[in-house]
C-alpha atoms as a PDB file:
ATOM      1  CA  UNK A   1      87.913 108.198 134.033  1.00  0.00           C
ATOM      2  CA  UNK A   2      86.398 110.753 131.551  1.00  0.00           C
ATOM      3  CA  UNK A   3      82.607 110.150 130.368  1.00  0.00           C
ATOM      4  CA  UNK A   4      81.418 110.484 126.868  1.00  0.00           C
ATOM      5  CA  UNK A   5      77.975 110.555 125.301  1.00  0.00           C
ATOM      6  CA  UNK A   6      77.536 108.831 122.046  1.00  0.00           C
ATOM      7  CA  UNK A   7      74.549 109.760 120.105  1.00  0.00           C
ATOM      8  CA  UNK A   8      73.589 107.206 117.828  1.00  0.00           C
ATOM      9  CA  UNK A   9      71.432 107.033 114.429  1.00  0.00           C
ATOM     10  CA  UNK A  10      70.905 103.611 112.544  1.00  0.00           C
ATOM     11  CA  UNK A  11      71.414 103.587 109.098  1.00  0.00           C
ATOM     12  CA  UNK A  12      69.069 101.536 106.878  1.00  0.00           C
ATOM     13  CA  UNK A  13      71.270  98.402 107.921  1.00  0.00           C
ATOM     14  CA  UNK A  14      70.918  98.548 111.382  1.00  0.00           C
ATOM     15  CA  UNK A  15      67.106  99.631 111.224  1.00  0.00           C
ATOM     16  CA  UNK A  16      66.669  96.351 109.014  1.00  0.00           C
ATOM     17  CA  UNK A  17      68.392  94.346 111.692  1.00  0.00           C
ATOM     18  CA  UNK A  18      66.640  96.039 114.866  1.00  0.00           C
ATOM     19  CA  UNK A  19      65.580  92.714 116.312  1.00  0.00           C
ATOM     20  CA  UNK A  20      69.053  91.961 116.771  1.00  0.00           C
ATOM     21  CA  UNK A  21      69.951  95.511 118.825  1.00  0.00           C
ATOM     22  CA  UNK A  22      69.804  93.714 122.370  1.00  0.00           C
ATOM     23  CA  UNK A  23      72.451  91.175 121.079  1.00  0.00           C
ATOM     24  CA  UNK A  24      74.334  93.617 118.753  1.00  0.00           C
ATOM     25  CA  UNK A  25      74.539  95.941 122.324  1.00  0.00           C
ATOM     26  CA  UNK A  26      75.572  93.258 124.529  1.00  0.00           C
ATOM     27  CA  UNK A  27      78.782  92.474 121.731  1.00  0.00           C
ATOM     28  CA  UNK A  28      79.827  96.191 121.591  1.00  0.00           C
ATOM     29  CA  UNK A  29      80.074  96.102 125.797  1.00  0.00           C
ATOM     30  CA  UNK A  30      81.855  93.338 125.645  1.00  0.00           C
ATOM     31  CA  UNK A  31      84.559  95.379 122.975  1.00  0.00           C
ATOM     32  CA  UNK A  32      84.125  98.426 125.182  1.00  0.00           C
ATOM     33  CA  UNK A  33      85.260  96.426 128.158  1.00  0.00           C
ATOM     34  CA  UNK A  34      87.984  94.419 126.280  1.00  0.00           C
ATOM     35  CA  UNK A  35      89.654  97.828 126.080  1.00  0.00           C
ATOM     36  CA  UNK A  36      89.341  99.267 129.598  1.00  0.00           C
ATOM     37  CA  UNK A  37      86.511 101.230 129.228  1.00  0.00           C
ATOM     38  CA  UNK A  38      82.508 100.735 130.815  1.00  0.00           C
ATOM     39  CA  UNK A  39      79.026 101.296 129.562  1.00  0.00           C
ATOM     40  CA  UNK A  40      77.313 102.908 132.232  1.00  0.00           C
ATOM     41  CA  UNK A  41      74.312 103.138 130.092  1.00  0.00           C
ATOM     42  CA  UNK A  42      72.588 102.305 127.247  1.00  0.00           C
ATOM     43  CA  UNK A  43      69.372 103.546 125.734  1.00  0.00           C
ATOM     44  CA  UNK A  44      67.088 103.199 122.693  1.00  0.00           C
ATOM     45  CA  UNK A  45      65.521 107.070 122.376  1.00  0.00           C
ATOM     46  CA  UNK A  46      62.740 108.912 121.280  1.00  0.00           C
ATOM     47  CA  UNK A  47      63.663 112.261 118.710  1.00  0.00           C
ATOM     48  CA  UNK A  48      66.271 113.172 116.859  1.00  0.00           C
ATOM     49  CA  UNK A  49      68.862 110.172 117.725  1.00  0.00           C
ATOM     50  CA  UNK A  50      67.722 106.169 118.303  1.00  0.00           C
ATOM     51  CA  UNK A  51      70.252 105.455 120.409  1.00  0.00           C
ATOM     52  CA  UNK A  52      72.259 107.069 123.640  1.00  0.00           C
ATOM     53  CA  UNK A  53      75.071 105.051 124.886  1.00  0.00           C
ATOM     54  CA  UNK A  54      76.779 106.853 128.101  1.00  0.00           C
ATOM     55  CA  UNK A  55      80.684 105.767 128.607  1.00  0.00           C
ATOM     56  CA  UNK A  56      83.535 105.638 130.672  1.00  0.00           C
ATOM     57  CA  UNK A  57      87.125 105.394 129.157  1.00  0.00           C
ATOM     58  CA  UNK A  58      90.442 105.630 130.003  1.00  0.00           C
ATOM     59  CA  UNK A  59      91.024 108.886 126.982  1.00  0.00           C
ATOM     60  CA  UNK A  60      89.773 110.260 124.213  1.00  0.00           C
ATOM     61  CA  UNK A  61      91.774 107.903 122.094  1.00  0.00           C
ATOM     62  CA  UNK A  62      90.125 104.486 123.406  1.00  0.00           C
ATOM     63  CA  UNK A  63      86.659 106.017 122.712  1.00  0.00           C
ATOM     64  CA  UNK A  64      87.535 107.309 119.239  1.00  0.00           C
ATOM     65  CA  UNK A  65      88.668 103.382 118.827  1.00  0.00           C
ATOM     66  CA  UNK A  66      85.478 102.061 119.899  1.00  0.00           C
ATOM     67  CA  UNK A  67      83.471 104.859 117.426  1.00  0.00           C
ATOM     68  CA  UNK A  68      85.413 103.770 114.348  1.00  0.00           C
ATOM     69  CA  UNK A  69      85.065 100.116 115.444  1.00  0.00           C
ATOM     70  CA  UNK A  70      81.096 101.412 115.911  1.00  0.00           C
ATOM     71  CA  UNK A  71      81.261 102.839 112.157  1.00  0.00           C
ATOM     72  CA  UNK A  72      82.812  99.803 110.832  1.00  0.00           C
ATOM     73  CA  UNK A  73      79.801  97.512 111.342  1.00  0.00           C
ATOM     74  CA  UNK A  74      77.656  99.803 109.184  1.00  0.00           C
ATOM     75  CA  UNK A  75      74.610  99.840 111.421  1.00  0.00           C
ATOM     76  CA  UNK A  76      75.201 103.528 113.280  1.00  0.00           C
ATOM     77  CA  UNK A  77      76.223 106.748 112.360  1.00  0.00           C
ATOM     78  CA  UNK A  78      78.222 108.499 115.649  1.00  0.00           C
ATOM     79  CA  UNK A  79      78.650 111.544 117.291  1.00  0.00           C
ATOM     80  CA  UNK A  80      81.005 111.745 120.718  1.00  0.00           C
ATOM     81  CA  UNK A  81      80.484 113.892 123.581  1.00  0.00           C
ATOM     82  CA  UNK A  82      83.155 114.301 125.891  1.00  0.00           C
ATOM     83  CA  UNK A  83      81.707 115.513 128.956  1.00  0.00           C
ATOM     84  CA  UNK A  84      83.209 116.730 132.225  1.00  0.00           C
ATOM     85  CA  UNK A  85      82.076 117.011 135.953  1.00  0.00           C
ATOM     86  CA  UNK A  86      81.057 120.276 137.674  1.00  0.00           C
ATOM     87  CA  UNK A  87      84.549 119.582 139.504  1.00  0.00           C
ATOM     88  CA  UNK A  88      86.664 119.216 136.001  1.00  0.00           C
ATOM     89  CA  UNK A  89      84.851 122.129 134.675  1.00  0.00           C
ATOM     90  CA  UNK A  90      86.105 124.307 137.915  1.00  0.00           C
ATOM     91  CA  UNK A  91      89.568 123.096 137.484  1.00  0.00           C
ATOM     92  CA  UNK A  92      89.015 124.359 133.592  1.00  0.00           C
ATOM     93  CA  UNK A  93      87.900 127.592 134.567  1.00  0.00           C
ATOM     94  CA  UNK A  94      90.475 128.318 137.381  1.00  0.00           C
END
């Protein structure tokens, strides 16, 4: 399955509601899941983004649902990576 990197920034909402990130992370695997996709990680970071969430999903669609589903709640502001293997990438370039 593909692998995306989702590079999260709170708005003011979710900054006023940080004690309840653990939780609000633990919901959004459950809707990742619930879909056919898998967190494979999830981080609160240091710099320019709070928040690094690394997935697996079946296509770009599915994760586009999640982001919008993401955006919905009000508490993040998204951008997608879709990333691919050294292997993918040769198949690209061939």
């Amino acid at each position: 399955m593909p692998i995306y990197v989702t590079l999260i920034n709170w708005t003011d909402e979710g900054r006023k509601a940080v004690s309840g990130l653990p939780d609000r992370a633990a919901e959004v695997q459950k809707r990742v899941e619930s879909v056919g996709a898998k967190v494979i990680g999830n981080y609160v970071s240091m710099g320019r983004y709070d928040q690094i969430a690394i997935t697996e999903a079946p296509d770009d669609e599915t994760i586009a649902k999640l982001a919008l589903m993401i955006a919905g709640r009000g508490n993040a502001v998204t951008e997608t990576l879709r990333c691919f293997s050294m292997e993918e990438a040769r198949k690209l370039i061939s």
